[in-house]
N, C-alpha and C. Protein backbone atom coordinates (compact mmCIF):
# COMPACT_ATOMS: atom_id res chain seq x y z
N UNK A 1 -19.52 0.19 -22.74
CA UNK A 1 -19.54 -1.22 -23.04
C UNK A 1 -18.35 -1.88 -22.36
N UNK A 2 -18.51 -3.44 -21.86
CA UNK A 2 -18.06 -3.93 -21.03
C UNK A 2 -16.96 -4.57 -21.62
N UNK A 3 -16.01 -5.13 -21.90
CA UNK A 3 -15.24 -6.49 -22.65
C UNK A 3 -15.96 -7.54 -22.93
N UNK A 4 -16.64 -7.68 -21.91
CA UNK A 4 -17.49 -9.29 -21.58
C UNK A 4 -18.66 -9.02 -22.62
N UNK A 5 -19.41 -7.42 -22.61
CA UNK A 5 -20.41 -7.10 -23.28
C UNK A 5 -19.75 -6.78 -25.10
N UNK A 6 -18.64 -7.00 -25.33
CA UNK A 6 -17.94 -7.00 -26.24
C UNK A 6 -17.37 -8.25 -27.23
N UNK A 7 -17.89 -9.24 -26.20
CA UNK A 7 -17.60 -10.87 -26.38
C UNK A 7 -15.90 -11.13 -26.16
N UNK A 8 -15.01 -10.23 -25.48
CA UNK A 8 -13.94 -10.86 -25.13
C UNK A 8 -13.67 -11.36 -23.92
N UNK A 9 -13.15 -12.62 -23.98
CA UNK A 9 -13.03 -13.25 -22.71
C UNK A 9 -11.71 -12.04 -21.58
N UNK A 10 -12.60 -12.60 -20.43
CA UNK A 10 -11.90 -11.47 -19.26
C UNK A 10 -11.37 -12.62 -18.48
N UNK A 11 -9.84 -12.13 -17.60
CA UNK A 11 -9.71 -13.05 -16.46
C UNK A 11 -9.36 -11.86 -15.32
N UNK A 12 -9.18 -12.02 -14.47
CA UNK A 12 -8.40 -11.63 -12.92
C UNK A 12 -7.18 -12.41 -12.61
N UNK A 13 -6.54 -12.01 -12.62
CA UNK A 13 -5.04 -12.69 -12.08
C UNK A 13 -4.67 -12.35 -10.91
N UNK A 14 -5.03 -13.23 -9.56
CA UNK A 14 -4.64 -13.28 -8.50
C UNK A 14 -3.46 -14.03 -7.98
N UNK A 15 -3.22 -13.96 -6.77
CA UNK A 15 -2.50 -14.91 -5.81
C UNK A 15 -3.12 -15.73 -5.11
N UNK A 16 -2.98 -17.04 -4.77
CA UNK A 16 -3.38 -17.60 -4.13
C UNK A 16 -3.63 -17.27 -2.89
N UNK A 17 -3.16 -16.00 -2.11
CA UNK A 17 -3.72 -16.05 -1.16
C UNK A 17 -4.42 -15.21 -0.53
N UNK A 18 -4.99 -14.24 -2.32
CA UNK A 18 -6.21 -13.61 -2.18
C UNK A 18 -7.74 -14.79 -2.42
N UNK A 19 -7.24 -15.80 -2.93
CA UNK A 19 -8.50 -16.58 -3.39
C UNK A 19 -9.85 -16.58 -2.85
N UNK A 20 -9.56 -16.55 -1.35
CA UNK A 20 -10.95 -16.69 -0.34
C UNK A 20 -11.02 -15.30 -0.53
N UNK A 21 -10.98 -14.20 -0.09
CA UNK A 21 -11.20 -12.63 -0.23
C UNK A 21 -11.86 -12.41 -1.47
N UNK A 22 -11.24 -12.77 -2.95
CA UNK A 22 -11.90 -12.64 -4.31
C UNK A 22 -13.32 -13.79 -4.12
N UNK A 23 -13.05 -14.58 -4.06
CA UNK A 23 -14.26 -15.56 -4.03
C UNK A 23 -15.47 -15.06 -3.02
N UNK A 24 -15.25 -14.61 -1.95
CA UNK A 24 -16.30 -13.36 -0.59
C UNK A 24 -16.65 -12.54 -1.42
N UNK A 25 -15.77 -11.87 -2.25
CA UNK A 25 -16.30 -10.65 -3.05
C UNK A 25 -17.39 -10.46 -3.74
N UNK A 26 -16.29 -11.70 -4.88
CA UNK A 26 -17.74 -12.12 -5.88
C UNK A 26 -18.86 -12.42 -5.59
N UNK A 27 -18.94 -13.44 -4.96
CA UNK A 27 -20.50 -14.16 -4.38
C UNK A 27 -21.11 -12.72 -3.37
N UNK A 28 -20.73 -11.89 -2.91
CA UNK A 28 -21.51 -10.79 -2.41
C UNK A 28 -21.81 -9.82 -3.08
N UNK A 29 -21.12 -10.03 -4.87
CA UNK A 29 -21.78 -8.97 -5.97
C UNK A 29 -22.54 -10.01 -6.47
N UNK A 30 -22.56 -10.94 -6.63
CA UNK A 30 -23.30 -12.20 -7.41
C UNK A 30 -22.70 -11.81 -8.80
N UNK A 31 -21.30 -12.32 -8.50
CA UNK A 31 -20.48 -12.50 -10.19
C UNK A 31 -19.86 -13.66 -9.92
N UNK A 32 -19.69 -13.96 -10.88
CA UNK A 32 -18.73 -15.28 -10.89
C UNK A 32 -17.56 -15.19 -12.22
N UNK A 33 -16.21 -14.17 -11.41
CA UNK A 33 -14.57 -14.14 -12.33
C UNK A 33 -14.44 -14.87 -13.05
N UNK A 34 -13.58 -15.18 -13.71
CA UNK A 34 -13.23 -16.27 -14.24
C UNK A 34 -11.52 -16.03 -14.02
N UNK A 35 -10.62 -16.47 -13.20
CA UNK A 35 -9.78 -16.50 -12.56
C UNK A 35 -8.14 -17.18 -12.77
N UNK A 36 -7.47 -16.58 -13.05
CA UNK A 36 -5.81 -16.81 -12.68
C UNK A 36 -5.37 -17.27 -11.93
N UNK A 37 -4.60 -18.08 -11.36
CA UNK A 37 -4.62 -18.10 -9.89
C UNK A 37 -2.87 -18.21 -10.11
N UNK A 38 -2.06 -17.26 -9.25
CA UNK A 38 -0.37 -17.38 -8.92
C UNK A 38 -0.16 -17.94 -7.93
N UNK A 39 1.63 -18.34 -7.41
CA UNK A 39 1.62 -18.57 -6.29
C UNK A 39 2.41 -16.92 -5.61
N UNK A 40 1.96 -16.93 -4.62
CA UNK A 40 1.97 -15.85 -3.62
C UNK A 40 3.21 -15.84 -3.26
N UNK A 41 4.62 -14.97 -2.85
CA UNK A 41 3.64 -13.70 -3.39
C UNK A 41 4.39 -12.53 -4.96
N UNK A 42 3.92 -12.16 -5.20
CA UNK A 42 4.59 -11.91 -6.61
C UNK A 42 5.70 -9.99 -6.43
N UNK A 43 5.21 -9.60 -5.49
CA UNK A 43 6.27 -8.30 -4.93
C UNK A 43 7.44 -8.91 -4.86
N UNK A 44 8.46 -8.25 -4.93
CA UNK A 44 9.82 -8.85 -3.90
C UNK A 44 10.57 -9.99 -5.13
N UNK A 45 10.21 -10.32 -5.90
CA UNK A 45 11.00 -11.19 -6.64
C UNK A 45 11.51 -11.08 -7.69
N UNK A 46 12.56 -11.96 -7.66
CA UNK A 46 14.03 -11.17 -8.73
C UNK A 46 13.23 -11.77 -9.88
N UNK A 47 14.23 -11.58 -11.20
CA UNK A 47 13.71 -11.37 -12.53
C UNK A 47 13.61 -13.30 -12.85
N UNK A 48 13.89 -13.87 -12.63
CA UNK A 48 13.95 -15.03 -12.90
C UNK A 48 12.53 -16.04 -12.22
N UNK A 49 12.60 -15.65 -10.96
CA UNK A 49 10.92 -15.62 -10.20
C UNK A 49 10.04 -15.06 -10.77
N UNK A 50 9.65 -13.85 -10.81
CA UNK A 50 9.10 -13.24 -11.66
C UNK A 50 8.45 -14.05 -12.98
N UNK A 51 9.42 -14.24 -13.89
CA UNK A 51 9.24 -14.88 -15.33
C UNK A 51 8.29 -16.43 -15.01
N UNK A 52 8.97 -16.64 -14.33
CA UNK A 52 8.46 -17.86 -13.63
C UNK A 52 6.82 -17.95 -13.32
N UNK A 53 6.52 -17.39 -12.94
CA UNK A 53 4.98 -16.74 -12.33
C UNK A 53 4.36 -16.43 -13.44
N UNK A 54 4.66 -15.65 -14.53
CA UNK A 54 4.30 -15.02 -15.39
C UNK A 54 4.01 -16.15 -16.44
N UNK A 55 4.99 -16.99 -17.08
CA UNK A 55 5.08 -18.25 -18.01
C UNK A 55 3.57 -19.13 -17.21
N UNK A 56 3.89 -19.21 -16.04
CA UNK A 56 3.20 -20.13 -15.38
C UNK A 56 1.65 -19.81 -15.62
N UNK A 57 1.30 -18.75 -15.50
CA UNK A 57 0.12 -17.87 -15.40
C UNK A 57 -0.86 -17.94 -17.07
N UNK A 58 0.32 -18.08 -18.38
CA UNK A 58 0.39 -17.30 -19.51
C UNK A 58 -0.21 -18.88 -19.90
N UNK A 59 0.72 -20.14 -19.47
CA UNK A 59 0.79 -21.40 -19.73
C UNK A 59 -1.04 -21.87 -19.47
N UNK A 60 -1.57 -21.10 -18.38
CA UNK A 60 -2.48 -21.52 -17.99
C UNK A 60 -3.96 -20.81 -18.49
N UNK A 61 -3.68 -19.73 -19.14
CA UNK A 61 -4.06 -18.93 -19.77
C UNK A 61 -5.04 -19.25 -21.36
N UNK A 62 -3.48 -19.89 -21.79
CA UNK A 62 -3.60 -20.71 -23.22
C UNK A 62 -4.36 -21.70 -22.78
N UNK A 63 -4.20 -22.86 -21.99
CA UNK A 63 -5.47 -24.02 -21.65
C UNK A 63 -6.40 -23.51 -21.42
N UNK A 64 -6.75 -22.67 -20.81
CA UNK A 64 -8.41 -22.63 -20.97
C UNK A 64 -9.01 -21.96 -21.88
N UNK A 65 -8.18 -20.85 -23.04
CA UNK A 65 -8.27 -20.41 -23.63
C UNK A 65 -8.77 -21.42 -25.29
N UNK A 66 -8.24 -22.49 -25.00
CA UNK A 66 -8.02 -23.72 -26.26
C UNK A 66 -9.01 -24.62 -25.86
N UNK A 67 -9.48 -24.64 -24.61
CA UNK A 67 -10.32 -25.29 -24.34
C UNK A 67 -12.05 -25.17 -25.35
């Protein structure tokens, strides 16, 4: 059993500058994500960046979540 087949909402948390690559994907499985989107790129960054991305992500998370 799936999450989705479980009734919990699923997301993907990308970077923006996988968006076109995830979006090719999907439409060539015929799914449609329901999607995160960061800014790029999330390797390489100190702890304060990091948090940053993460709040940002979490912030956006809760809105559609309340929606």
């Amino acid at each position: 059993m799936t999450f989705e087949e479980a009734g919990v909402e699923t997301y993907i948390v990308i970077t923006e500058t996988f968006l076109p690559l995830v979006r090719a994907q999907a439409k060539a499985r015929g799914a449609n994500p329901k999607l995160l989107i960061v800014k790029h790129p999330v390797g390489g960054l100190n702890e304060e960046e990091l948090r940053d991305r993460i709040q940002t992500a979490f912030g956006e998370l809760k809105t559609v979540l309340a929606a």
